[in-house]
Structures are given as C-alpha cells and as structure tokens.
Protein backbone atom coordinates (compact mmCIF):
# COMPACT_ATOMS: atom_id res chain seq x y z
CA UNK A 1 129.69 -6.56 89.46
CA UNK A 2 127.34 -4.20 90.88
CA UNK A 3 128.35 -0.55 91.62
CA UNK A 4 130.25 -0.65 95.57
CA UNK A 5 129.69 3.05 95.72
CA UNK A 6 128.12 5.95 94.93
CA UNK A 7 129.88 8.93 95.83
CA UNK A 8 131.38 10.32 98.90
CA UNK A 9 129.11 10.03 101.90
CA UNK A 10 130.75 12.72 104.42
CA UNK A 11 134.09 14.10 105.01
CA UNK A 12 135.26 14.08 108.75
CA UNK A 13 138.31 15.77 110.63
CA UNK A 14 139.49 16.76 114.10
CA UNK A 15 139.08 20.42 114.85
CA UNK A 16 140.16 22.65 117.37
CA UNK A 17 136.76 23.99 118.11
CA UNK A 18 133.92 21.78 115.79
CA UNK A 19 130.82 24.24 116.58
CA UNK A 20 132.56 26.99 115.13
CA UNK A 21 134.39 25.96 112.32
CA UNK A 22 131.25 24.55 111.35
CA UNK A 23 129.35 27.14 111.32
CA UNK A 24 132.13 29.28 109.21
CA UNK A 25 132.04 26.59 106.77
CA UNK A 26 128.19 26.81 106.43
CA UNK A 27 128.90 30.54 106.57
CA UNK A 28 131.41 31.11 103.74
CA UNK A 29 130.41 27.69 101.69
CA UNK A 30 126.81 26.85 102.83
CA UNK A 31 127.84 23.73 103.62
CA UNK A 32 124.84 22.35 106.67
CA UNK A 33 126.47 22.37 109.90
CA UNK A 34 125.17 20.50 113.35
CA UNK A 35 122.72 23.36 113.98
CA UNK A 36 120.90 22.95 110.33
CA UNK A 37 120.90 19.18 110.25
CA UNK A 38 124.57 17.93 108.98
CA UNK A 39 122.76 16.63 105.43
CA UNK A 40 124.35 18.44 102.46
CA UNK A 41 122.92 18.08 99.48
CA UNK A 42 125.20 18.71 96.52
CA UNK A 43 124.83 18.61 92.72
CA UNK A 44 126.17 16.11 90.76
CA UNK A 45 129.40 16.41 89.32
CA UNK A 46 133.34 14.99 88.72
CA UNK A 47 134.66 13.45 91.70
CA UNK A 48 138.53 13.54 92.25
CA UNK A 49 140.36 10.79 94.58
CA UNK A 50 143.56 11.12 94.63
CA UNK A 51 146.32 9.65 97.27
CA UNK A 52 149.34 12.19 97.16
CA UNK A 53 152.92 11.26 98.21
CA UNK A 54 153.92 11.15 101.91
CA UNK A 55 155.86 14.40 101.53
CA UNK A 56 153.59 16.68 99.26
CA UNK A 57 153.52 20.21 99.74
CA UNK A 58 150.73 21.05 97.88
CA UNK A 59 148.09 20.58 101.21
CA UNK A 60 150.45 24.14 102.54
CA UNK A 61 151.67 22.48 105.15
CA UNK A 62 153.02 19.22 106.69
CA UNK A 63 150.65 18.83 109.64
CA UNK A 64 147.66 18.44 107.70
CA UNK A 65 146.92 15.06 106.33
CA UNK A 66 143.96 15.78 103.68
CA UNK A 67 142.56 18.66 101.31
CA UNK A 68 139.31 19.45 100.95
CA UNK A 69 138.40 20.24 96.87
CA UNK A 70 135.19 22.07 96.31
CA UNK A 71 133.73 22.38 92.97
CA UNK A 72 132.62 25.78 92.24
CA UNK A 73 130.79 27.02 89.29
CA UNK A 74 131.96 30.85 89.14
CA UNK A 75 135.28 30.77 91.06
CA UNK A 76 136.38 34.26 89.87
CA UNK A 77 132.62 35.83 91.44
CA UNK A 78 133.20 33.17 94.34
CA UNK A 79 136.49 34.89 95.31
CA UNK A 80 135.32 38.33 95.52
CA UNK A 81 132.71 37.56 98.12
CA UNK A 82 135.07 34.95 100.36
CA UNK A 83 137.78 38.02 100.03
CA UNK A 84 135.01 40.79 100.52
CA UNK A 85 133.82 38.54 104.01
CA UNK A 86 137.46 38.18 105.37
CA UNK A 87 138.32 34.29 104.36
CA UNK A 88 142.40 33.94 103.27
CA UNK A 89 143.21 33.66 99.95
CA UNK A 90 146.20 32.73 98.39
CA UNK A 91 146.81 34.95 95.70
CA UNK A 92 148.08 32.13 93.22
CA UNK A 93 145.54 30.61 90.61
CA UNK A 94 145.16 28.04 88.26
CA UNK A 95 143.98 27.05 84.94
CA UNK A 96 144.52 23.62 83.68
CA UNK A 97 142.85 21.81 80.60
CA UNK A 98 140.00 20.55 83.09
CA UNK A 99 139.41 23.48 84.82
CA UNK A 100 140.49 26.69 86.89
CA UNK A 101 141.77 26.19 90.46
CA UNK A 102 141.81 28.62 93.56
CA UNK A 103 143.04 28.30 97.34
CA UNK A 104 141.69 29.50 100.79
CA UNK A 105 142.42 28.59 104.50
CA UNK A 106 139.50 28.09 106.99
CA UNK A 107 140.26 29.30 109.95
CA UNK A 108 142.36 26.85 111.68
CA UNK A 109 144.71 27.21 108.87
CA UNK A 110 143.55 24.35 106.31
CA UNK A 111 144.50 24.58 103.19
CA UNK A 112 141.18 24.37 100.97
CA UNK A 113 141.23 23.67 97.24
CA UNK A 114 138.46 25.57 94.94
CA UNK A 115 138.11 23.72 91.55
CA UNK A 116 135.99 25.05 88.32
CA UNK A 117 135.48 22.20 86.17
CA UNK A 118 135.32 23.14 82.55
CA UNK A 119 132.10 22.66 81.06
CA UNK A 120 131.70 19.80 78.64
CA UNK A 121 131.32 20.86 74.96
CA UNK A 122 128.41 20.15 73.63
C-alpha cells in the first residue's frame, strides 16, 4: 500500500483574537503567521499522535480539547529567552528516556508542550 500521509499538514483552532495570537506565536516560536504567508517550514523529525482519555489533565485544563507539542533542539537555552520575553512557564520539567519536556501557555491560556528529543546514538 502506498504511504496515505506524510506528515501533519497544519494545525487549526478557534481563538479569541486570531491576528494576535498569531503573531505572538510567530513572535515567541517563529512560527509564519497570516502577515508572513501561513507556510511553515519545519525540519524533519519524530512525530507524536496520540488520542488521550476524555478526562486527562495533562492539557492544564478541561476546556481545551488539544495540545500543541513542539520539538525543540535546546529547550534549557529556549526557556531562558521565552521567560526573559514574558511567555508563562510552568516551572515543572521533564526528562524521560526519549527526551526532556517543558510547558508554556500562549496567551489565551493554552497549555503548550516543549519536547527535546534525544539524539540518536550513533
């Protein structure tokens, strides 16, 4: 069979006000927003998709229906300049066997997840 897909193709959500939590997205993440042409072009890398039960608490709250997981490659450097430019940061880490694992909240109050894969021995 013939590969269906090839990776995620966008990620979209309701916001209170789209321009600028765009723009503090492309800001604090450099992610394009509607005023630099919406294409992001991102490196390749692991891809998590992942269903979670109806009642999770790991997304920080119960109103919000999907996490955003960015892979980063220097999350400790990463977090000094989100905390240095204002972003929210929970103080809690993570290091598993695949990687080390970081939270912030956009502004709106969205839980965002902040992954650094481990890099494959060689």
């Amino acid at each position: 069979m013939a590969t269906r897909i090839t990776g995620i193709g966008g990620i979209f959500f309701r916001s209170k006000d789209q321009e600028a939590l765009a723009d503090w997205y492309e800001k604090h993440f450099g992610i394009n927003s509607m005023k630099t042409g919406y294409i992001w072009n991102q490196e390749a890398g692991p891809t998590v998709f992942s269903p979670f039960p109806q009642n999770t608490d790991y997304f920080g709250n119960d109103n919000q229906q999907f996490m955003l997981n960015f892979r980063v490659s220097n999350l400790d450097e990463l977090l000094v300049e989100l905390r240095a430019e204002g972003v929210v940061i929970d103080e809690k880490t993570m290091e598993e066997s695949y990687g080390k694992f970081a939270w912030v909240y956009d502004p709106e109050g969205n839980k965002i997840e902040l992954w650094e894969p481990l890099e494959p021995e060689s």
